[in-house]
Protein backbone atom coordinates (compact mmCIF):
# COMPACT_ATOMS: atom_id res chain seq x y z
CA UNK A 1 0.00 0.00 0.00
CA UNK A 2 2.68 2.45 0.91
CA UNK A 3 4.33 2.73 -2.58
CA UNK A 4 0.29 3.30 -4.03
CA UNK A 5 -0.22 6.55 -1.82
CA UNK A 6 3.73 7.40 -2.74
CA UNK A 7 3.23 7.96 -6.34
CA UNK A 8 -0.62 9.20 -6.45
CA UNK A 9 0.82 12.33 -4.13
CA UNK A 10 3.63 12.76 -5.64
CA UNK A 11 4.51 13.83 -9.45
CA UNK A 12 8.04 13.02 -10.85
CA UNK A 13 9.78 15.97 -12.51
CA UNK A 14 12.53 17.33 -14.30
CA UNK A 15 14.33 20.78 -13.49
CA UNK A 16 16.29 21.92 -16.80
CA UNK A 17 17.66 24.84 -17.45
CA UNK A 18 16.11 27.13 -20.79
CA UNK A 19 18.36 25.40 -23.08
CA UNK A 20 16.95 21.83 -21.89
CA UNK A 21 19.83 21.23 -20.11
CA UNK A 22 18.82 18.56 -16.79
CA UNK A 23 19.54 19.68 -13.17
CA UNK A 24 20.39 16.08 -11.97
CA UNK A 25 17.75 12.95 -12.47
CA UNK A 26 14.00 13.58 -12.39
CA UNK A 27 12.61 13.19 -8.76
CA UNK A 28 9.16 13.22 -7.10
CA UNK A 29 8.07 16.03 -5.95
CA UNK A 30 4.99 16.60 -3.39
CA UNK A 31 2.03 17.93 -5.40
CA UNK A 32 1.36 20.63 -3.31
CA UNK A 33 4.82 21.94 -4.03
CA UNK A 34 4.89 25.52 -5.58
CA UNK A 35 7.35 27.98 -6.97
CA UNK A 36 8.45 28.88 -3.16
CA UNK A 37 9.60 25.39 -2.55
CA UNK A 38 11.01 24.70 -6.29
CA UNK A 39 13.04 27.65 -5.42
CA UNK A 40 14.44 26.53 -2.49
CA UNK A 41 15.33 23.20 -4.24
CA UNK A 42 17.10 24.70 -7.51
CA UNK A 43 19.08 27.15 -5.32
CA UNK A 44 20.00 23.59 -3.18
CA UNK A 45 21.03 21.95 -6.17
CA UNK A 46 22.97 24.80 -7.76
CA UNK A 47 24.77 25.09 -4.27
CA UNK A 48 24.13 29.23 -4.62
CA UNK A 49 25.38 30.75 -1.07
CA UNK A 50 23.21 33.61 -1.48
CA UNK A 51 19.50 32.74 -2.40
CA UNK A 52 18.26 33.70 -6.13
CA UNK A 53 15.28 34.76 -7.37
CA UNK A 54 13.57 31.72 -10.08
CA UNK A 55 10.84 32.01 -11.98
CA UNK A 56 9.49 28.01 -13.48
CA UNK A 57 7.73 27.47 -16.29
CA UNK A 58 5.81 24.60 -17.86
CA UNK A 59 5.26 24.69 -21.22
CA UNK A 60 6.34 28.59 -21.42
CA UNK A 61 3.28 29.23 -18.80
CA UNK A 62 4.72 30.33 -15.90
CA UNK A 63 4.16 28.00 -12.75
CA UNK A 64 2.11 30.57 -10.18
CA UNK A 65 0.09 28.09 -8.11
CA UNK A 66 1.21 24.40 -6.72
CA UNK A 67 1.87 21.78 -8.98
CA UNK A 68 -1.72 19.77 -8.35
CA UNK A 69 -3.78 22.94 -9.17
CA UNK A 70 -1.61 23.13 -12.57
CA UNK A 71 -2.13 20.11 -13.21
CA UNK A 72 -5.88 19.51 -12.43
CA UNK A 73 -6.46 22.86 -14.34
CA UNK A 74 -4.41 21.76 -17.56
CA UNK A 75 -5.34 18.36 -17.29
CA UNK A 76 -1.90 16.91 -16.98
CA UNK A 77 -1.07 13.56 -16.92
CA UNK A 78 1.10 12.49 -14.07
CA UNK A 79 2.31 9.16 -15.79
CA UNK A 80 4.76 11.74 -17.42
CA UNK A 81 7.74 13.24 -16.22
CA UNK A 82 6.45 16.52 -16.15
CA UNK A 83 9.42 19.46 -17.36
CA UNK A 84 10.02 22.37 -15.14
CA UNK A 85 11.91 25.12 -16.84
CA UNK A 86 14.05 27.11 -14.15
CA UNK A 87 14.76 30.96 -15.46
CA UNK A 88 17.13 33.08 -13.15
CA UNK A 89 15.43 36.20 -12.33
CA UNK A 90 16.59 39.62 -11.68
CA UNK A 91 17.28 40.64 -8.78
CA UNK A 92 15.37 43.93 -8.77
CA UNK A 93 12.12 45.32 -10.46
CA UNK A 94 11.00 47.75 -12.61
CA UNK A 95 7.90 50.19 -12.17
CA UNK A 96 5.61 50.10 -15.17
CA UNK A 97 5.73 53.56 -17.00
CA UNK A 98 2.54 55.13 -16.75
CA UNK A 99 2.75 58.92 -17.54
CA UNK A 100 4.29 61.20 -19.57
CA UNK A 101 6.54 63.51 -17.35
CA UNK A 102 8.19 65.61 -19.92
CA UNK A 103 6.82 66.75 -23.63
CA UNK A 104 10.42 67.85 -25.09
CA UNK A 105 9.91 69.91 -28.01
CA UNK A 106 13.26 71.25 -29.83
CA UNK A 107 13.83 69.14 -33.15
CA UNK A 108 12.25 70.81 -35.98
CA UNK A 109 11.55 67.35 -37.77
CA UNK A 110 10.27 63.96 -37.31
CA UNK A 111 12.19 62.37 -34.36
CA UNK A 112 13.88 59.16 -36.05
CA UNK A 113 15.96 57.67 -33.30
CA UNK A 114 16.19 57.64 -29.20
CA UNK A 115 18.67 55.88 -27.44
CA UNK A 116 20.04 56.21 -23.97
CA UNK A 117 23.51 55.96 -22.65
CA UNK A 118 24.73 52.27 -21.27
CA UNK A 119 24.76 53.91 -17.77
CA UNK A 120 21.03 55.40 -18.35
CA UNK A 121 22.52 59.05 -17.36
CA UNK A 122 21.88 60.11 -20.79
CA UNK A 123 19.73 60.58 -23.56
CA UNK A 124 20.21 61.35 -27.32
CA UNK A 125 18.13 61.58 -30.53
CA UNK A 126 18.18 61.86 -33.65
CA UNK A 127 16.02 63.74 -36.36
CA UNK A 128 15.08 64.37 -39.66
CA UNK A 129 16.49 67.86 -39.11
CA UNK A 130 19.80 66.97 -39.01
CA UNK A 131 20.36 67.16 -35.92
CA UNK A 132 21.53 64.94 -32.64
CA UNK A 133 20.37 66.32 -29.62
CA UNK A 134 21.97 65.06 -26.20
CA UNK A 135 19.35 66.08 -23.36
CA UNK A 136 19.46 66.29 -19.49
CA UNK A 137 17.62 63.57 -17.88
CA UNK A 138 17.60 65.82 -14.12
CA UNK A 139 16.20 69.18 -16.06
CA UNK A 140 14.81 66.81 -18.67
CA UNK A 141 15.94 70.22 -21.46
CA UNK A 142 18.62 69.76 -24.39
CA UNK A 143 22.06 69.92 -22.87
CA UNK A 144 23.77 69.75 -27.00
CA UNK A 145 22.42 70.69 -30.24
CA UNK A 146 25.18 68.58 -32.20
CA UNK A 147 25.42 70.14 -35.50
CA UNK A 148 27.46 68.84 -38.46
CA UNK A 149 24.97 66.67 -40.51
CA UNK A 150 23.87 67.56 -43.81
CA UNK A 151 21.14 65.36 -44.12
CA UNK A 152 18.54 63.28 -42.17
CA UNK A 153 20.10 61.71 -39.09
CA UNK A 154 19.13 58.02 -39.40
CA UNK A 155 20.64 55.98 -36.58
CA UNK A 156 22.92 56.94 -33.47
CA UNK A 157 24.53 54.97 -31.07
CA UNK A 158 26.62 54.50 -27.55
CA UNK A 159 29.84 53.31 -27.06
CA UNK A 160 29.18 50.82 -24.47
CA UNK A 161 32.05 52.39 -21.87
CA UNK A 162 29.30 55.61 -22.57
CA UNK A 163 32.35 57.64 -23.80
CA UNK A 164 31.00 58.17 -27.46
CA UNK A 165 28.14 58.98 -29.52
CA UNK A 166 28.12 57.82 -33.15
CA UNK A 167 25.72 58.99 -35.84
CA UNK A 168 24.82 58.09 -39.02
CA UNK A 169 22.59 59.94 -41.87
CA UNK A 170 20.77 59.69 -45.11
CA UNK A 171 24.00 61.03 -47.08
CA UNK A 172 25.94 58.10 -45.78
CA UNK A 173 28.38 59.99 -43.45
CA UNK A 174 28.85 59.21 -39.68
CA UNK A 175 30.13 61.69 -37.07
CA UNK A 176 31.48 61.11 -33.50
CA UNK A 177 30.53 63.21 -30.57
CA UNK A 178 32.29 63.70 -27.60
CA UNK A 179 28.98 63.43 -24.91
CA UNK A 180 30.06 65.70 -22.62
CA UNK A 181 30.62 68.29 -24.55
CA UNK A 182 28.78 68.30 -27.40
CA UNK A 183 31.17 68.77 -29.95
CA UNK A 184 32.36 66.06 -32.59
CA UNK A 185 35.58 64.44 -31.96
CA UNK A 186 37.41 65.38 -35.55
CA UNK A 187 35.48 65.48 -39.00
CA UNK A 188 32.68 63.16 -40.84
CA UNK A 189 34.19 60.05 -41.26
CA UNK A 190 33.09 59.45 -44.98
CA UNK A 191 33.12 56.12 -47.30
CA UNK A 192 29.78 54.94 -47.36
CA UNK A 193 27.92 55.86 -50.56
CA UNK A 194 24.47 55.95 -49.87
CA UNK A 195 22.91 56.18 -46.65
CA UNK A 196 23.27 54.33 -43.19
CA UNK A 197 20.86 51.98 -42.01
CA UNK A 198 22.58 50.55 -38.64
CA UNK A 199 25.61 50.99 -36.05
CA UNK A 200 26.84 48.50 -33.58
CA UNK A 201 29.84 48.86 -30.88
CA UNK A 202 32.59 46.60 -30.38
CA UNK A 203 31.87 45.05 -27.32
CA UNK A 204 33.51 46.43 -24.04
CA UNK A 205 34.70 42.96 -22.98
CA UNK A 206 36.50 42.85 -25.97
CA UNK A 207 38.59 45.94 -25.99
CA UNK A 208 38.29 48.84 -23.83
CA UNK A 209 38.48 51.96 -24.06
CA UNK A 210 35.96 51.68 -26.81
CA UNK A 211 37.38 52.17 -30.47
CA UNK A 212 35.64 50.53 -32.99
CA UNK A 213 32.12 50.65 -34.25
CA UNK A 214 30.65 49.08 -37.58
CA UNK A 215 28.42 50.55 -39.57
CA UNK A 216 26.21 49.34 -42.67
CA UNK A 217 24.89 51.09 -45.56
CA UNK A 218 22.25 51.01 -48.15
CA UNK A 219 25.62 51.07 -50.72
CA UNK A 220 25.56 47.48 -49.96
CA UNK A 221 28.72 47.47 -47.52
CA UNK A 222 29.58 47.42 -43.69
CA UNK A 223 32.24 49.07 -42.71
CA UNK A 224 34.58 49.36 -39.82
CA UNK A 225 35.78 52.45 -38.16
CA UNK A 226 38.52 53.32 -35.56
CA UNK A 227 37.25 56.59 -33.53
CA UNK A 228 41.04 57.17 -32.51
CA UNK A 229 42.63 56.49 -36.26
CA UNK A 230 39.38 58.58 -37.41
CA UNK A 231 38.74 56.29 -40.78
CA UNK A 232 37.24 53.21 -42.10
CA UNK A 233 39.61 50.15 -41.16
CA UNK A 234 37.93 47.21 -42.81
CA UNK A 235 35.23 47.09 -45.22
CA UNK A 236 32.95 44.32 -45.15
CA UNK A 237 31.89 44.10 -48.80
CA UNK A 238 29.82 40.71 -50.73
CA UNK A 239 25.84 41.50 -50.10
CA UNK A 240 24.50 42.12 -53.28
CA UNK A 241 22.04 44.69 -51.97
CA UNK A 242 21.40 46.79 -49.14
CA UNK A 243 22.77 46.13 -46.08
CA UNK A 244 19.54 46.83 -43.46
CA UNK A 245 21.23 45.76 -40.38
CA UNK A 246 24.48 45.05 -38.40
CA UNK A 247 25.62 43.58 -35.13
CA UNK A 248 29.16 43.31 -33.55
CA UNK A 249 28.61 40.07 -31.31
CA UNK A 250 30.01 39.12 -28.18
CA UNK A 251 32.10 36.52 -29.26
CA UNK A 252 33.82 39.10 -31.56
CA UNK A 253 32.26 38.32 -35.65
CA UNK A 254 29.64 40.70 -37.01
CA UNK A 255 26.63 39.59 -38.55
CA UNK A 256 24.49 41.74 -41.34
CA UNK A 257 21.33 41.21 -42.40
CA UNK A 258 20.64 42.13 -46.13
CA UNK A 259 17.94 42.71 -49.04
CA UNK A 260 19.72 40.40 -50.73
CA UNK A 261 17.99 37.69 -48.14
CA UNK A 262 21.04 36.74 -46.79
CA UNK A 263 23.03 37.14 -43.31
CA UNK A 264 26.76 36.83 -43.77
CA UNK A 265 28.93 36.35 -40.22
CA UNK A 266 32.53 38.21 -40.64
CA UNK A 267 35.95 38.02 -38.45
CA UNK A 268 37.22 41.29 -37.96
CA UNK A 269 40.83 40.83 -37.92
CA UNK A 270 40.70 41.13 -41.62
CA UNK A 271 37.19 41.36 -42.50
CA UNK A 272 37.12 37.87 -44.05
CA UNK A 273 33.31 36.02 -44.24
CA UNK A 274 33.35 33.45 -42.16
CA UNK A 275 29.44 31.79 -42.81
CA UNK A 276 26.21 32.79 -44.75
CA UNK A 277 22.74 32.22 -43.10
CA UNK A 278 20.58 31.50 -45.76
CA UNK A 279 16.50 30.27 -45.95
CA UNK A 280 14.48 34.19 -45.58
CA UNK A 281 12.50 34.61 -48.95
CA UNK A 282 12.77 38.00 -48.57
CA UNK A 283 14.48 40.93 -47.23
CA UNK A 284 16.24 41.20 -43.65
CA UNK A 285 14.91 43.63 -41.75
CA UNK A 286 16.13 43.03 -38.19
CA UNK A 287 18.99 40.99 -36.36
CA UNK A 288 19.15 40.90 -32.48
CA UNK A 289 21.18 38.80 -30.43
CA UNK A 290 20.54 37.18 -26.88
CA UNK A 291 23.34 38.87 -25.48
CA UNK A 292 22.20 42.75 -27.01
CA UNK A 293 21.50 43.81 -23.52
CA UNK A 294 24.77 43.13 -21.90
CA UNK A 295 26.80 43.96 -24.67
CA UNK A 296 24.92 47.46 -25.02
CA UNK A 297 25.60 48.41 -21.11
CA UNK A 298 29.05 46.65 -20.61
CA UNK A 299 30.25 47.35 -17.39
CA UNK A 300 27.16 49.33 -16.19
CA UNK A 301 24.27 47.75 -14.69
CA UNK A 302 21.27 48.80 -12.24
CA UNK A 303 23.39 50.09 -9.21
CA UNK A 304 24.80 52.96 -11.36
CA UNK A 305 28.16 52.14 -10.10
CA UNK A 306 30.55 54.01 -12.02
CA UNK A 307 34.11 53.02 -12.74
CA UNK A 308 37.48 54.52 -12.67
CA UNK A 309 39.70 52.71 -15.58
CA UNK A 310 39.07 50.89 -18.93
CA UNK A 311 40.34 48.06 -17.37
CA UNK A 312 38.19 47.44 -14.68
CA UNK A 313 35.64 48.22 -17.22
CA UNK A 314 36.43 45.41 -19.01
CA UNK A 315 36.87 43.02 -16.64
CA UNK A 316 33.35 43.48 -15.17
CA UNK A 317 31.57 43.72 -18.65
CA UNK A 318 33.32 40.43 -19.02
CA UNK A 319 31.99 38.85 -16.07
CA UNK A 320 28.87 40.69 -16.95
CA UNK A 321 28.55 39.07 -20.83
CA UNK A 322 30.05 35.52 -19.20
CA UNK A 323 27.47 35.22 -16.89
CA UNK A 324 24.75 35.88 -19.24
CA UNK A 325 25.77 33.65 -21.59
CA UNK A 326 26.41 31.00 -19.68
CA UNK A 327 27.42 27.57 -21.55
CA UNK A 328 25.13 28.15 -24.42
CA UNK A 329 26.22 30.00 -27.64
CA UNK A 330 25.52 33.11 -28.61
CA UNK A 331 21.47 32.95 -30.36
CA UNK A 332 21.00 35.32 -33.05
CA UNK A 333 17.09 36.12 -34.52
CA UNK A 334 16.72 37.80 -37.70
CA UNK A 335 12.81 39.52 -39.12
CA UNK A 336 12.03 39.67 -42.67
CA UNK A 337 9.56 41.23 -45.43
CA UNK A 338 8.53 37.25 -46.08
CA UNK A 339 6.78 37.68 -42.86
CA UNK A 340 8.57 35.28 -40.71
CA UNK A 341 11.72 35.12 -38.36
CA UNK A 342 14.61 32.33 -37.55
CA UNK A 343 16.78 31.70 -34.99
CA UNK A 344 20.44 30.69 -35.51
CA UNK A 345 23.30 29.48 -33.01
CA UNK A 346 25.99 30.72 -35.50
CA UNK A 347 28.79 29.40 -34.04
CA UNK A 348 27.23 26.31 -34.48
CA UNK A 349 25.63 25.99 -37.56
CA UNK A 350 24.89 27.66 -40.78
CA UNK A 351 21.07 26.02 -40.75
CA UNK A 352 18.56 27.83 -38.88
CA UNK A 353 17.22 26.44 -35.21
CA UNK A 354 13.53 27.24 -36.01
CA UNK A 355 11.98 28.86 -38.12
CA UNK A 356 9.16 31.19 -36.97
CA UNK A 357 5.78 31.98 -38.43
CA UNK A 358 2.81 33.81 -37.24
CA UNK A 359 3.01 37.16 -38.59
CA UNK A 360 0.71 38.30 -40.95
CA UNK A 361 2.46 40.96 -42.43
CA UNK A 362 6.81 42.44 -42.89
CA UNK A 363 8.46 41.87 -39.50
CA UNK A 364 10.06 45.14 -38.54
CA UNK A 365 11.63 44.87 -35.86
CA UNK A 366 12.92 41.96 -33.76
CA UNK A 367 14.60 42.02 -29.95
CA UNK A 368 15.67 39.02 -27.04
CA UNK A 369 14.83 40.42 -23.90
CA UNK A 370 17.76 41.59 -21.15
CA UNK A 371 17.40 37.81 -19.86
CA UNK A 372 17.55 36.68 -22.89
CA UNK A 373 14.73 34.33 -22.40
CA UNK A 374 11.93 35.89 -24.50
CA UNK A 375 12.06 37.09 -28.33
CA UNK A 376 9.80 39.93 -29.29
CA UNK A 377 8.86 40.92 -32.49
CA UNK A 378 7.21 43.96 -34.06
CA UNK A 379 5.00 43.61 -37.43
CA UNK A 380 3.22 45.94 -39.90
CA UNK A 381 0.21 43.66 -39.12
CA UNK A 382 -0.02 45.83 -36.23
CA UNK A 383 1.01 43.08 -33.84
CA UNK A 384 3.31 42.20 -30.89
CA UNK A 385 4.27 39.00 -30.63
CA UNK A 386 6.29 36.74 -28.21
CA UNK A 387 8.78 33.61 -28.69
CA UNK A 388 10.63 31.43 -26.65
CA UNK A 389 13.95 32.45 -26.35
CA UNK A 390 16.04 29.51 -26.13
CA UNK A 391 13.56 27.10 -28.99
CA UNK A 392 12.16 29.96 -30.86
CA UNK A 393 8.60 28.52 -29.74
CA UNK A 394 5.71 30.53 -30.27
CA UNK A 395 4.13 31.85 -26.81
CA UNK A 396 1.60 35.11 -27.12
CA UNK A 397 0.41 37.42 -29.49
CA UNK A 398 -0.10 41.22 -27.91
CA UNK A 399 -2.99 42.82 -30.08
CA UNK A 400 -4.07 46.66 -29.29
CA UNK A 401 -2.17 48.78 -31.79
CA UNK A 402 -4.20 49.76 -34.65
CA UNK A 403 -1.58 50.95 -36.77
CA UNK A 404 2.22 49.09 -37.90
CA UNK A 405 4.43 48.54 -35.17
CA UNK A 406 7.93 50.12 -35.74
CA UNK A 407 9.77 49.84 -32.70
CA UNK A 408 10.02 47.92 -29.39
CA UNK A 409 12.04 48.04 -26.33
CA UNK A 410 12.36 45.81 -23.12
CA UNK A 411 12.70 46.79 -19.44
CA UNK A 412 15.90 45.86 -17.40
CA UNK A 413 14.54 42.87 -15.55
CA UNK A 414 12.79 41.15 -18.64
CA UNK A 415 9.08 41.97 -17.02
CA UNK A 416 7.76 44.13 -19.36
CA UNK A 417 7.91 45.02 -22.96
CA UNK A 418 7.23 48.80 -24.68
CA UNK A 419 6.00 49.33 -28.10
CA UNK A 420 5.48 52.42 -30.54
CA UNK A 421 3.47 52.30 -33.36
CA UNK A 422 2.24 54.59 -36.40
CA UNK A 423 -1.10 54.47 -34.21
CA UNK A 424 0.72 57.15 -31.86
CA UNK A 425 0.46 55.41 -28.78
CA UNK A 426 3.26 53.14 -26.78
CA UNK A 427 1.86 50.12 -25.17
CA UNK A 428 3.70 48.48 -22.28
CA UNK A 429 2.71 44.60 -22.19
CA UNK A 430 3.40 42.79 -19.21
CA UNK A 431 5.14 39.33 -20.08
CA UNK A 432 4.05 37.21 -16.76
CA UNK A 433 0.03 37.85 -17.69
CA UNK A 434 0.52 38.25 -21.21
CA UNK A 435 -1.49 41.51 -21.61
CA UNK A 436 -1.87 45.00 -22.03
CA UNK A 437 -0.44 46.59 -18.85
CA UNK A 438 -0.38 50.44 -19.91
CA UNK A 439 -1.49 52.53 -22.48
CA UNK A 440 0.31 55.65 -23.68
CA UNK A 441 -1.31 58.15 -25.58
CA UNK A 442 0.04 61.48 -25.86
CA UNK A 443 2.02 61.72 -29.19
CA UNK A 444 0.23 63.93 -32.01
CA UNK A 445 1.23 61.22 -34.83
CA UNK A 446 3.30 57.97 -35.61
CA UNK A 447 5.97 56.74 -33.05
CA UNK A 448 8.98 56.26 -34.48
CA UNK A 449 11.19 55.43 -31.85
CA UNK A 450 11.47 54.38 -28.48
CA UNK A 451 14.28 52.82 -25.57
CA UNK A 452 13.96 51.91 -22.08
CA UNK A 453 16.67 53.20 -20.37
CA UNK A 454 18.92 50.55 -18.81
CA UNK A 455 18.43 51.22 -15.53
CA UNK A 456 15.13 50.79 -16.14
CA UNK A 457 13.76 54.39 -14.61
CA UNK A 458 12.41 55.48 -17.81
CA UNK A 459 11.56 55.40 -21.03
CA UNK A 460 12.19 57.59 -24.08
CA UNK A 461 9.73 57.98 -27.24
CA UNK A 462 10.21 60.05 -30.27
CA UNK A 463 8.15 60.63 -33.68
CA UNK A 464 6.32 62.44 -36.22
CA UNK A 465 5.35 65.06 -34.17
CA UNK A 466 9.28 65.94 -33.67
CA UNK A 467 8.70 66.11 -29.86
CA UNK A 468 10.66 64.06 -27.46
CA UNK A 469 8.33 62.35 -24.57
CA UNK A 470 9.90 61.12 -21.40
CA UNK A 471 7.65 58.88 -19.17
CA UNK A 472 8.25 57.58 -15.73
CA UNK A 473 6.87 55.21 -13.43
C-alpha cells in the first residue's frame, strides 16, 4: 500500500535549465509543491550561497500556483515526467511607466531615433532635421544641439564604456561626438555611398576603451571604423544589396542582415566572411542577439556604479557578458519582409534552429529580452508577438495597436515590454500575464522610436510630431 499513496501524491519531474539542459535525475516532488519550494530546491542543487530569485515554467506558462492545481487545471497527466523550466530572475524590479513627465519639443523634424547611454545618465536623438540632440535627464531640457549633418540623421549609437556617440545619416556619413561636450571628436568620417541603415559597438569585454564601431549602408557594404585612427579600417563588402542591419557580437564576428535575403557572419581581424545564413525569402529587416542587452551596457548595470579605468571596465563587462551567456552560444534572430523570423546558433551551424511563423504581415523589428529568455517581435500587421527564447517557440500574441508597429524596447529585468506604433500610442505589455499593462497616448502622430533606459527608470519615445516624450513610473 505504501508505494500506491507514494506515487498518487507525488509527481516526478525534471528541473532543466532554458536550453533543456537537466539539473540532476527527475525526482518526485509533493504535489502541493509551488514555486516557493522549487526555489528553495534549484538554489539547493545549484549550491548558490546567497538565495536567487527563479521564476518556473511549464510549457512557457509560468508556474504561479502548486503543482496539483496546474495540473488539475491543464489536465496533466502524471504518468509523465512533467518538465520544469528554471529561469534566473533579476534581482530587482521595474515600475511600469505610466505617464508622460516631460513633452520635449526642440527638433524641428520627425524624431527618427532615441537611445540612452549604457549607464542610463543620458539621452540622445536623432532627427530628420539633421540634428543629434543630447538632453538632461535631471532638467529633462537639451544639454547639446550637435550640428554637423547635412542630411537626415538616421541611426545613433553608444559606445558601451558611454564615452562616445556615433551617428549616421541619409547622405551616408557618420560623425562622433564627444557626450560631454557636445562637440564632434574630428570630421565626418566618410566612405559609405548611400545612406546608413545601422551601427553596432565593439563590445567592451572585448577591448576597452571603446574604439571601434561598424556601420552598414544602403551602398551594400559594412564598414569598420577606428574613432582614434578617425577612418574606415575594414570594409565588409559581398551583399548584393542593401545592407539593413548590423551587429558586432560578443564573441567578436559581425553579422548583417541584407535585401539580398542573406546574413553573412565576418571576423574582424581582416574582415574575411566566415558563414552565410541563408532560408528568408525576402528581405532582412532586423537581427538581435541574446546577449544585445549586456553587450549594449558593458560594465554598467542597475546600481549605477561608475568606474574609474578601462580596465576594470572590461573586466566586469566580461563577467557581466560571461554570466549571461552562460554555456550556451551566442542565439541570433533575424525579421524579414517574407513575414517570418529564424533563430540561428551561428557558431554552431549555418542552418537555422527554427523557423518562426505567425506574422501576418513584414516583420520590422525583432529584440531578445535583457534575460535573454523571451524574443519579441514587431510587425506591420499591427502586432506584438512573443517567442521562446532559447527554442524559438511561439508563446503570445499582444494585439491593441491599430496601426504598424515600428519599434520595441524591453525593461531591465525582462518583465515588461514597450511598443510604438504609427497608431501614436506606446503600449507596455506585461510578459508574466501576457497583456496590455499600460497605455500611452500622448504623441500627435506615428511613433517612431522608443528605448527603455537601462536602468530601467524610464523610457524615451520620439516621432512624427518631432517632440521628445519622457515617461516615468
Amino acid at each position: 500500500m505504501e508505494v500506491e499513496t507514494e506515487t498518487t501524491n507525488n509527481v516526478m519531474c525534471l528541473l532543466t535549465d532554458p536550453e533543456g539542459t537537466p539539473l540532476g535525475a527527475p525526482m518526485y516532488l509533493p504535489q502541493n509543491a509551488g514555486p516557493q519550494q522549487l526555489q528553495q530546491i534549484v538554489n539547493k542543487l545549484l549550491s548558490n550561497e546567497e538565495k536567487l530569485p527563479y521564476a518556473f515554467y511549464i510549457t512557457d506558462q509560468e508556474l504561479l500556483v502548486p503543482l496539483e492545481t496546474y495540473l488539475e487545471k491543464h489536465k496533466v497527466s502524471v504518468e509523465k515526467v512533467l518538465s520544469i523550466v528554471y529561469q534566473a530572475q533579476a534581482v530587482f524590479r521595474i515600475r511600469p511607466v505610466n505617464r508622460c513627465s516631460a513633452t520635449i519639443a526642440g527638433h524641428t523634424e520627425a524624431v527618427l531615433s532615441v537611445a540612452f547611454s549604457p549607464d542610463g545618465r543620458q539621452l540622445a536623438s536623432g532627427s530628420g532635421d539633421t540634428t543629434v540632440r543630447i538632453w538632461d535627464l535631471n532638467t529633462q531640457t537639451p544639454m547639446f544641439t550637435c550640428t554637423g549633418h547635412k542630411n537626415w540623421v538616421l541611426c545613433i549609437a553608444w559606445s558601451p564604456d558611454g564615452k562616445h556617440l556615433v551617428s549616421g545619416s541619409k547622405a551616408g556619413e557618420l560623425l562622433c561626438w564627444d557626450p560631454q561636450t557636445g562637440k564632434p571628436s574630428g570630421n565626418s568620417l566618410t566612405g559609405h555611398k548611400k545612406w546608413i541603415t545601422g551601427i553596432s559597438w565593439e563590445p567592451a569585454h572585448l577591448n576597452a576603451p571603446c574604439r571601434r564601431f561598424v556601420s552598414s549602408s544602403k551602398d551594400g557594404d559594412a564598414r569598420i571604423w577606428d574613432v582614434t585612427l578617425r577612418k574606415s579600417v575594414i570594409c565588409l563588402s559581398g551583399h548584393t544589396l542593401a545592407v539593413t542591419c548590423v551587429k558586432w557580437g560578443g564573441d567578436g564576428v559581425i553579422y548583417t542582415g541584407s535585401q539580398d535575403c542573406t546574413i553573412k557572419v565576418w571576423e574582424t581581424t581582416q574582415g574575411k566572411l566566415i558563414r552565410e545564413l541563408k532560408g528568408h525569402g525576402h528581405w532582412v529587416n532586423s537581427l538581435a542577439l541574446s546577449t544585445e542587452y549586456v553587450l549594449r551596457t558593458g560594465a554598467f548595470d542597475h546600481t549605477g556604479k561608475q568606474y574609474s579605468s578601462p580596465e576594470e571596465m572590461k573586466k566586469v563587462a566580461l563577467e557581466r557578458y560571461n554570466k549571461m551567456k552562460g554555456n550556451a552560444p551566442e542565439r541570433l534572430v533575424s525579421g524579414s519582409d517574407d513575414f517570418t523570423m529564424f533563430l540561428w546558433e551561428p557558431a554552431v551551424s549555418k542552418h537555422p534552429k527554427t523557423r518562426m511563423t505567425g506574422h501576418q504581415q513584414l516583420v520590422n523589428h525583432v529584440y531578445f529580452s535583457p534575460d535573454g529568455q523571451w524574443i519579441a517581435s514587431a510587425s506591420f500587421d499591427k502586432s506584438v508577438k512573443l517567442w521562446n527564447g532559447a527554442t524559438g517557440k511561439f508563446v503570445a500574441a499582444f494585439r491593441g495597436h491599430v496601426g504598424p508597429v515600428y519599434q520595441i524596447s524591453w525593461s531591465a529585468d525582462s518583465r515588461l515590454l514597450l511598443s510604438g506604433s504609427k497608431d501614436s500610442t506606446l503600449k507596455v505589455w506585461d510578459i508574466r500575464t501576457q497583456k496590455l499593462k499600460q497605455d500611452l497616448p500622448g504623441h500627435a502622430d506615428e511613433v517612431f522610436a522608443v528605448d527603455w533606459s537601462p536602468d530601467g527608470e524610464k523610457v524615451a519615445s520620439g516621432g512624427k510630431d518631432r517632440v521628445l516624450k519622457l515617461w516615468l513610473g
